[in-house]
C-alpha atoms as a PDB file:
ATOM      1  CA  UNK A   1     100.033  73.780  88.447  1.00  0.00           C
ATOM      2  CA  UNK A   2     100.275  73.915  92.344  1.00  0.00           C
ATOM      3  CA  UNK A   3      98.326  72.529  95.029  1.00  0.00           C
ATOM      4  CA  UNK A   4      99.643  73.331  98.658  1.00  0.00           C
ATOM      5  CA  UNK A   5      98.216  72.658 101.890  1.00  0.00           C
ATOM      6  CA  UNK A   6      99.533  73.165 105.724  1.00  0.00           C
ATOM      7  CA  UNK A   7     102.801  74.355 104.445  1.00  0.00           C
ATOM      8  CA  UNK A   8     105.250  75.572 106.983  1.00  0.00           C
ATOM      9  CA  UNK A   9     108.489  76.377 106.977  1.00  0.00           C
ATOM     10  CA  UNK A  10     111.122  77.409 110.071  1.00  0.00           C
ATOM     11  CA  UNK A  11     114.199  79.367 109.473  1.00  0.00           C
ATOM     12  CA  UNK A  12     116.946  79.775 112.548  1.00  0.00           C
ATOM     13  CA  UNK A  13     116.344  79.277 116.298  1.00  0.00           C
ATOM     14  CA  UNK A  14     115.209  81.342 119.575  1.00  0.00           C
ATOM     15  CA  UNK A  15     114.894  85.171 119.053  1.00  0.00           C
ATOM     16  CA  UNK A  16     116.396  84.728 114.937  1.00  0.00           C
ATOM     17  CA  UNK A  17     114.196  82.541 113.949  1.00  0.00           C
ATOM     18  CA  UNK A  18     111.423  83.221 111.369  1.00  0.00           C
ATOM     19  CA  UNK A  19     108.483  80.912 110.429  1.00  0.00           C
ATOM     20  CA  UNK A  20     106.349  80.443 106.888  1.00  0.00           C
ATOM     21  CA  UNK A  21     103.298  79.661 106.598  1.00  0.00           C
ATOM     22  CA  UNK A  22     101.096  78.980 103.644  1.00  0.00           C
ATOM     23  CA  UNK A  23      97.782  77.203 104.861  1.00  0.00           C
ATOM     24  CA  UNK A  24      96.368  76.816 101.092  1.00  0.00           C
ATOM     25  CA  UNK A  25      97.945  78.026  97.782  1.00  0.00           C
ATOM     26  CA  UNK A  26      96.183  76.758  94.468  1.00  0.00           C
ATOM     27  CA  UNK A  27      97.777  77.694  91.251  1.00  0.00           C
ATOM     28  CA  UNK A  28      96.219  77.145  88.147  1.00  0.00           C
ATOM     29  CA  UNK A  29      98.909  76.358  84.597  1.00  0.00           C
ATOM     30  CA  UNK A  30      99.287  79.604  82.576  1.00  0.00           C
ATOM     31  CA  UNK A  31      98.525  82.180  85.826  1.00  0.00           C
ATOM     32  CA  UNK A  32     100.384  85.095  86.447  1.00  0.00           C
ATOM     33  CA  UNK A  33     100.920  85.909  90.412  1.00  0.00           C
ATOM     34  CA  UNK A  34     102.826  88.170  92.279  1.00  0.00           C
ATOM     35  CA  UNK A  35     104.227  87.756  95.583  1.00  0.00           C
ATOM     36  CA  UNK A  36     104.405  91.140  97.651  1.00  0.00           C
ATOM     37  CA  UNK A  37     104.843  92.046 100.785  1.00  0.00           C
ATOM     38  CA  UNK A  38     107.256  93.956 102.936  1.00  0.00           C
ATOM     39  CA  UNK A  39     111.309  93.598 102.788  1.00  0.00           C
ATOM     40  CA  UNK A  40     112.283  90.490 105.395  1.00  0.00           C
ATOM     41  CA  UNK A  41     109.204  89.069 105.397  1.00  0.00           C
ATOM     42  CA  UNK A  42     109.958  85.844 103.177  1.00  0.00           C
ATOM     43  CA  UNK A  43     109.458  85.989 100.059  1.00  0.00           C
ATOM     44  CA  UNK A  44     112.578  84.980  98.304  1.00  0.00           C
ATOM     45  CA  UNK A  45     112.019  82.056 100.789  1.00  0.00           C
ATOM     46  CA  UNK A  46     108.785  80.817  99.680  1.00  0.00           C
ATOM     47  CA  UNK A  47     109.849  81.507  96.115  1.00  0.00           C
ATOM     48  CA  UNK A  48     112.606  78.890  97.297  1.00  0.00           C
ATOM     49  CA  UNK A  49     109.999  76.272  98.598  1.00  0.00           C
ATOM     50  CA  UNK A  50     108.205  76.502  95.597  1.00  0.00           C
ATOM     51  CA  UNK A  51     111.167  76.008  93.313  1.00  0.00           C
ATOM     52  CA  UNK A  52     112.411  73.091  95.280  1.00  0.00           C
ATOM     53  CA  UNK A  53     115.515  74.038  96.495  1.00  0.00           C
ATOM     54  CA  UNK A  54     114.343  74.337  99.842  1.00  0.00           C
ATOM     55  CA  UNK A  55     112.766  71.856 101.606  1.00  0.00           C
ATOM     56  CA  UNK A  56     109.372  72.391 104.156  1.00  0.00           C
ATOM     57  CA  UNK A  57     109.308  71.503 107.359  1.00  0.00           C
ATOM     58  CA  UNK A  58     105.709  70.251 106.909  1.00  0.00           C
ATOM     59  CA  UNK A  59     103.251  70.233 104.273  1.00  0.00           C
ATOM     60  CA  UNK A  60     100.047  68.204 103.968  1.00  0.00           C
ATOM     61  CA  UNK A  61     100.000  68.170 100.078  1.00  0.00           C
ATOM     62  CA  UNK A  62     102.500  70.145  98.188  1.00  0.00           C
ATOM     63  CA  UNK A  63     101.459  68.836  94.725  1.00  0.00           C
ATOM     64  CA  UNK A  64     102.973  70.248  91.036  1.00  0.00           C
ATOM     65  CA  UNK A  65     101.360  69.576  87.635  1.00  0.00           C
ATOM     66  CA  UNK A  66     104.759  69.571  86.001  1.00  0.00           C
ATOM     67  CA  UNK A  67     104.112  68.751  82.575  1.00  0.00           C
ATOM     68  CA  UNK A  68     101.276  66.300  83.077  1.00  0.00           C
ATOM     69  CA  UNK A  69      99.461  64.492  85.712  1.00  0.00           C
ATOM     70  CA  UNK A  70     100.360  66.303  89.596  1.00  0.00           C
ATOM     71  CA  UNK A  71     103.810  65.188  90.893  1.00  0.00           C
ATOM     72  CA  UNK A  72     103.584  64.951  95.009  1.00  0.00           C
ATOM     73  CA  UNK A  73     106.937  66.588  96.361  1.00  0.00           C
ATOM     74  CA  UNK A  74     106.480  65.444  99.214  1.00  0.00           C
ATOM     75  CA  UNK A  75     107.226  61.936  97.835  1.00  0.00           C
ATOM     76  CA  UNK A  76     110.021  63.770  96.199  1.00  0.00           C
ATOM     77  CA  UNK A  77     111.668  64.725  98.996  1.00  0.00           C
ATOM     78  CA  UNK A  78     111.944  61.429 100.557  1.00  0.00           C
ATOM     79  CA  UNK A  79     113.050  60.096  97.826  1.00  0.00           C
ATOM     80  CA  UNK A  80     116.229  61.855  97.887  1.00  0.00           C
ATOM     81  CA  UNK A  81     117.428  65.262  95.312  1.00  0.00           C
ATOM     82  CA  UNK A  82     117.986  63.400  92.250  1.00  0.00           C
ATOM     83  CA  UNK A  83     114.208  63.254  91.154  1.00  0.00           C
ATOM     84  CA  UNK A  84     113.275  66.809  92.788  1.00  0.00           C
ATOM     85  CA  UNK A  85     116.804  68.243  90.798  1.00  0.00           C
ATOM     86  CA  UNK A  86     115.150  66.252  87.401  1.00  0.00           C
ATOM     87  CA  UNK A  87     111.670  68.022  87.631  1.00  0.00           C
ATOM     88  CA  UNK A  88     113.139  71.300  88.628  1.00  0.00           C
ATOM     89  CA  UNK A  89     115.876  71.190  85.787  1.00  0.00           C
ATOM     90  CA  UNK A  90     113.064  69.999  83.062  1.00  0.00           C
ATOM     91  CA  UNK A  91     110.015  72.047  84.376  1.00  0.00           C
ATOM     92  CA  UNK A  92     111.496  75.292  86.107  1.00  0.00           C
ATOM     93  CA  UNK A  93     113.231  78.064  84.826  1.00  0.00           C
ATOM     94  CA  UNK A  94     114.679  80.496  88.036  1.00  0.00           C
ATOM     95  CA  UNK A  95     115.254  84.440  87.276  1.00  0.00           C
ATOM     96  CA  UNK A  96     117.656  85.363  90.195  1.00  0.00           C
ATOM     97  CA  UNK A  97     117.809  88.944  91.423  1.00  0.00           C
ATOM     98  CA  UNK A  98     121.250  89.248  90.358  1.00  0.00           C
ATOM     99  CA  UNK A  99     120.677  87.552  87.162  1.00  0.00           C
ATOM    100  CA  UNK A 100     123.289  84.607  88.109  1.00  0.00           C
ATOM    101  CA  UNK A 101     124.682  84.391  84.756  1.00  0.00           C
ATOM    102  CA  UNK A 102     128.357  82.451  84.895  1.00  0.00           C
ATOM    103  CA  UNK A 103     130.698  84.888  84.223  1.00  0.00           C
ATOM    104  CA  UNK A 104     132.933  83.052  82.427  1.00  0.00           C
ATOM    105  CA  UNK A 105     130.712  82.064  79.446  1.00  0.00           C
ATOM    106  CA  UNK A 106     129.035  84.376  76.564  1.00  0.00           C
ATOM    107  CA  UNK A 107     125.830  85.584  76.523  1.00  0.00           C
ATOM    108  CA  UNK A 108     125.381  83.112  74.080  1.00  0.00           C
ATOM    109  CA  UNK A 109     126.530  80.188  76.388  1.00  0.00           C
ATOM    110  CA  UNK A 110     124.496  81.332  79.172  1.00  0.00           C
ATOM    111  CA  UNK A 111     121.144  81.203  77.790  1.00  0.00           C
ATOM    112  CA  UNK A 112     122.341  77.961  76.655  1.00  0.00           C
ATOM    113  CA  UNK A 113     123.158  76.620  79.724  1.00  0.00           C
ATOM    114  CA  UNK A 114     119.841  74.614  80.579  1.00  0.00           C
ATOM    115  CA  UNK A 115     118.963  73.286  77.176  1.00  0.00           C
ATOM    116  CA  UNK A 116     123.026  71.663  76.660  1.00  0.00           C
ATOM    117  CA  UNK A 117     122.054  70.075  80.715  1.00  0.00           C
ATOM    118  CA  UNK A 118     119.137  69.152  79.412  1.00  0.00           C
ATOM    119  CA  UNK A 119     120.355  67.770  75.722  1.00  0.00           C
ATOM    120  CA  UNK A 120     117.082  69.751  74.360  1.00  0.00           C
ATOM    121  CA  UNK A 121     116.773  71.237  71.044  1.00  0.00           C
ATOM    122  CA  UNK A 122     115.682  74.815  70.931  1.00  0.00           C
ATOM    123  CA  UNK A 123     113.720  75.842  67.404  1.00  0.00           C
ATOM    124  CA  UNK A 124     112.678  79.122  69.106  1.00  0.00           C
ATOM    125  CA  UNK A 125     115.567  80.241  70.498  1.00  0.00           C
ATOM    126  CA  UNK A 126     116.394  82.627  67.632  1.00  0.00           C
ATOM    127  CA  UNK A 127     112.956  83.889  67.986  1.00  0.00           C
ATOM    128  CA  UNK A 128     113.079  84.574  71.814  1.00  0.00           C
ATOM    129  CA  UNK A 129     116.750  86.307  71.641  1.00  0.00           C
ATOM    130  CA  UNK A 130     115.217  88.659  69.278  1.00  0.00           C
ATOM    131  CA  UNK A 131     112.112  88.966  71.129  1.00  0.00           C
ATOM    132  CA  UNK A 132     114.380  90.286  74.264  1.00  0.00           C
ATOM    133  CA  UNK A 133     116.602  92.511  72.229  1.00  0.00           C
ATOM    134  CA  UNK A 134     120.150  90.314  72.896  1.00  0.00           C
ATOM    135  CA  UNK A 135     121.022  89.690  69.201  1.00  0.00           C
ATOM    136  CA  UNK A 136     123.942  92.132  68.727  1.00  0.00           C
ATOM    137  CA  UNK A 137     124.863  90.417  72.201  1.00  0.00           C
ATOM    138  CA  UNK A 138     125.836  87.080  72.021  1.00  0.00           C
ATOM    139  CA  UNK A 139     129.100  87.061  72.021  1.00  0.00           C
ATOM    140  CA  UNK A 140     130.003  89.529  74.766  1.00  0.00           C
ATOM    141  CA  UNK A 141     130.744  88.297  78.655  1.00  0.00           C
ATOM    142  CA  UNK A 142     127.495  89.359  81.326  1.00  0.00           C
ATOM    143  CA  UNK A 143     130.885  92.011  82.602  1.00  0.00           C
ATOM    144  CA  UNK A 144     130.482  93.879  79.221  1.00  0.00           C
ATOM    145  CA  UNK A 145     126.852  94.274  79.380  1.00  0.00           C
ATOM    146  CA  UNK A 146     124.461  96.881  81.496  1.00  0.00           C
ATOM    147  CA  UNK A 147     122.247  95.652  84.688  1.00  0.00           C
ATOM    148  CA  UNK A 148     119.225  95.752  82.333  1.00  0.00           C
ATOM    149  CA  UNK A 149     121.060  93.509  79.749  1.00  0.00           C
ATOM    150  CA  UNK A 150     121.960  90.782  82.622  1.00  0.00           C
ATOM    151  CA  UNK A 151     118.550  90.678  83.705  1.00  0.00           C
ATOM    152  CA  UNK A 152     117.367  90.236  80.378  1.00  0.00           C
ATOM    153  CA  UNK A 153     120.307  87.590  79.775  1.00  0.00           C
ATOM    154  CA  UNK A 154     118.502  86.427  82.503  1.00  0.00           C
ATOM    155  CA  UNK A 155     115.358  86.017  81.277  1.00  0.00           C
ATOM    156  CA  UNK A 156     116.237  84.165  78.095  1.00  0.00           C
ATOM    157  CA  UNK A 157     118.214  81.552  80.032  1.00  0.00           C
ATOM    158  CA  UNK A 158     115.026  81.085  82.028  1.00  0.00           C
ATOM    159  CA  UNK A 159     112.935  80.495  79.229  1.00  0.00           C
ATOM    160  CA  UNK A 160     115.268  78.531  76.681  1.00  0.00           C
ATOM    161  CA  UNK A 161     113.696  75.293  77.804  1.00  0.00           C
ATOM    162  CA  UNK A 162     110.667  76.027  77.831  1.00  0.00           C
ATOM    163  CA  UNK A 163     109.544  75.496  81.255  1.00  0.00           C
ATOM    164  CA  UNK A 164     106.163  75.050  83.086  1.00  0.00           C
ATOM    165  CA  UNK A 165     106.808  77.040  85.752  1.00  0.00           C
ATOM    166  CA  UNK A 166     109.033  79.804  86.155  1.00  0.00           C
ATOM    167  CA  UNK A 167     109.678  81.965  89.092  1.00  0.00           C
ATOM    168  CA  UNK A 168     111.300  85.481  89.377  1.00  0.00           C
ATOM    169  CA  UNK A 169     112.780  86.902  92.188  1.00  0.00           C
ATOM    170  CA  UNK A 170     112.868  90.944  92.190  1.00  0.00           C
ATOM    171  CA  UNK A 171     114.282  90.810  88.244  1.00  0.00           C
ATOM    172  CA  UNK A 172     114.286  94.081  87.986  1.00  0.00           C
ATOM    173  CA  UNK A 173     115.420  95.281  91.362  1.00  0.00           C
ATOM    174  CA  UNK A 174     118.540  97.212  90.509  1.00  0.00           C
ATOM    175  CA  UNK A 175     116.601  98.744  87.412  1.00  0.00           C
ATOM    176  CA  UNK A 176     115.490 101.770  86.588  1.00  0.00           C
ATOM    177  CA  UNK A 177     111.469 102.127  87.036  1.00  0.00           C
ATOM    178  CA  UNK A 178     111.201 102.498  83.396  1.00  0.00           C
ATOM    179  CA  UNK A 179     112.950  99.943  82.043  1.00  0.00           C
ATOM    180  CA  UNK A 180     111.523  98.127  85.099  1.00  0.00           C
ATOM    181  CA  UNK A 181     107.996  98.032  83.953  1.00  0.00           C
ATOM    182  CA  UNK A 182     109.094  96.920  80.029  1.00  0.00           C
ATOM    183  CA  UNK A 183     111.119  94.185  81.407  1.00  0.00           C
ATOM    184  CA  UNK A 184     108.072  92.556  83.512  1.00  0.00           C
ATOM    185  CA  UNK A 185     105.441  93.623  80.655  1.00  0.00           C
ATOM    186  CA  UNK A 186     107.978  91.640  78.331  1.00  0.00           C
ATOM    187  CA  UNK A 187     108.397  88.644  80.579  1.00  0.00           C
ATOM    188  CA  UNK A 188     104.352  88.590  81.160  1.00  0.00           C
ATOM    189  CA  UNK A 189     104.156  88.639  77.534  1.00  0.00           C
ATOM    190  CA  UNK A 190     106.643  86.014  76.949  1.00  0.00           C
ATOM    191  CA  UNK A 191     105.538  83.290  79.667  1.00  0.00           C
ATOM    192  CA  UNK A 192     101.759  84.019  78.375  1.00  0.00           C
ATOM    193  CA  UNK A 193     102.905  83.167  74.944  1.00  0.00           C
ATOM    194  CA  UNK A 194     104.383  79.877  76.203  1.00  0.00           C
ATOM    195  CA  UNK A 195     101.356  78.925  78.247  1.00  0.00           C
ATOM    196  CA  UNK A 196     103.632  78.936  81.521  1.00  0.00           C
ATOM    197  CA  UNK A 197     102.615  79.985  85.076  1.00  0.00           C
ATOM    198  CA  UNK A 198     104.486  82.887  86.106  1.00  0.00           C
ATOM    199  CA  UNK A 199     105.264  83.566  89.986  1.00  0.00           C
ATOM    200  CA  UNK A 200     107.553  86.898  90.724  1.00  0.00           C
ATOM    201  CA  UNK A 201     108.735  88.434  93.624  1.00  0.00           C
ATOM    202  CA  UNK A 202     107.890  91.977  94.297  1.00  0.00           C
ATOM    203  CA  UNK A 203     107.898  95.083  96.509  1.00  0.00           C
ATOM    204  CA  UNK A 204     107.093  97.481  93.737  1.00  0.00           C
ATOM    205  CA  UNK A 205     103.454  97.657  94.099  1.00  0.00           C
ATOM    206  CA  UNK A 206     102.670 100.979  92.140  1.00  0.00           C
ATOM    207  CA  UNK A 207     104.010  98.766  89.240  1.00  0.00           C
ATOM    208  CA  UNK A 208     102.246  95.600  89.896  1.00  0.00           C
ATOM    209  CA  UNK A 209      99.145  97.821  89.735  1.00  0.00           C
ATOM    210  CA  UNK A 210      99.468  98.582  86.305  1.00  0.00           C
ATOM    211  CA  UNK A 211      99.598  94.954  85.191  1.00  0.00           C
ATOM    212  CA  UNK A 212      97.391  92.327  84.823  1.00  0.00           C
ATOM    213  CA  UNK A 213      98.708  90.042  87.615  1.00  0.00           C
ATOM    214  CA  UNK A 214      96.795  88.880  90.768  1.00  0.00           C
ATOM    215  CA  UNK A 215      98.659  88.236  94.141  1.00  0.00           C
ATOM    216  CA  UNK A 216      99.978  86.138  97.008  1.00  0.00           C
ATOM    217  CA  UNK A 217     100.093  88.873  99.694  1.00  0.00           C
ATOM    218  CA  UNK A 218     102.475  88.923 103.400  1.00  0.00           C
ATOM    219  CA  UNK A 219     100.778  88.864 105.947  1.00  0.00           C
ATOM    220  CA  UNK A 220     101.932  89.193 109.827  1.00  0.00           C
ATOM    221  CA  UNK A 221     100.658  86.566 112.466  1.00  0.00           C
ATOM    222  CA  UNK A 222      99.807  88.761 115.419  1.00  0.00           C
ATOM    223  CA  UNK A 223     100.961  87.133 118.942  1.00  0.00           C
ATOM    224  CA  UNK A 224     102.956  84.135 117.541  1.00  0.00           C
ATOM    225  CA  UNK A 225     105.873  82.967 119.706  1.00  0.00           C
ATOM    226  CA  UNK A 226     108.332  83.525 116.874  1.00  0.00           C
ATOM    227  CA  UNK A 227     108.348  85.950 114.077  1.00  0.00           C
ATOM    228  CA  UNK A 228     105.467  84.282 111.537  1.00  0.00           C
ATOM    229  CA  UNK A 229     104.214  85.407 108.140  1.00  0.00           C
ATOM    230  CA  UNK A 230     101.356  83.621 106.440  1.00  0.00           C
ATOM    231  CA  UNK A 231     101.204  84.228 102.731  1.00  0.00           C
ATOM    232  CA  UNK A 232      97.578  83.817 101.195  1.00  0.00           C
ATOM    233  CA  UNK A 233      95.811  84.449  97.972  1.00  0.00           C
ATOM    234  CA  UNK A 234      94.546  87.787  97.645  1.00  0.00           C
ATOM    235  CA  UNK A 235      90.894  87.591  96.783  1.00  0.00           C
ATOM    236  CA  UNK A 236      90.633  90.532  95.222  1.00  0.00           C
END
């Protein structure tokens, strides 16, 4: 699904900056991963690179399988947005933090959203509002609903279309631990079910240990002239 080598990425100038690195990241279609690592330290970033809304410095191959043969972004990116926002629209679905959901549209139109962009129909959709408990829903604005109901608003709009890859940042941040650890079973379940690659954000290590999910750990680079995390694949 991805294939990324020499990736680095620089954020701000002089004493703020801060500098990425990821010197080789191989993802294989239908894994599960979890990025962890310390507040600050660039996650949400990477998570950023990786869904193409925010563009390297450098990479010497920063390849995505898409929904075929490997698309090279780095092609994409010279080519101008309008082919990276047509691969990310078709083959991405983004779980923000906050949720994002418009407020100014029903549940109903939000988890819409992508597949009326996208003029897809959407068989399972019935089956996947169900699935996330948001039937007696629908019709109410993301105001009227709890934090745990957004984020699983959330999660449905992310999924409607089906996509290859989808990427979570902290979904469950401003839940309780409880509810935390259903939501992310859940969403394992789902994106399993679907044959999508799954990569989420997360500090919450006591709950990544109790699910099947490897990692893409932080890790500091001692002595660097600016502020540098390297994120690798944990081999254990």
């Amino acid at each position: 699904m991805l294939e990324i080598e020499g990736l680095y990425c620089q954020r701000g100038d002089g004493t703020d900056g801060f500098r990425l690195e990821v010197p080789r990241l191989r993802v294989a279609a239908g894994e599960a991963l979890a990025i962890t690592g310390p507040s600050g330290c660039g996650k949400s970033t990477l998570l950023d690179l990786l869904g193409l809304v925010l563009r390297p410095d450098h990479a010497d191959r920063f390849d995505m399988g898409g929904g075929g043969e490997a698309v090279d972004i780095k092609a994409l990116w010279k080519a101008g947005r309008d082919p990276l926002a047509l691969l990310r629209g078709r083959h991405i679905g983004y779980i923000l933090q906050t949720g994002g959901l418009l407020p100014f549209l029903s549940v109903r139109d939000n988890i819409a959203l992508s597949l009326r962009l996208l003029e897809m129909k959407a068989p399972h959709l019935p089956r996947l509002v169900d699935r996330l408990g948001l039937v007696g829903l629908l019709d109410k604005q993301p105001a009227a609903l709890s934090v745990g109901e957004r984020q699983r608003v959330a999660i449905a709009r992310a999924l409607a279309h089906r996509p290859a890859l989808v990427l979570a940042d902290e979904p469950t941040a401003s839940v309780d631990p409880e509810n935390a650890g259903r939501i992310i079973a859940l969403l394992l379940d789902m994106v399993q079910a679907m044959g999508a690659t799954l990569l989420l954000v997360s500090h919450d290590w006591d709950m990544l240990d109790r699910l099947p999910i490897d990692r893409i750990c932080a890790q500091t680079v001692p002595d660097a002239p600016v502020p540098t995390t390297r994120f690798v694949r944990d081999a254990a």
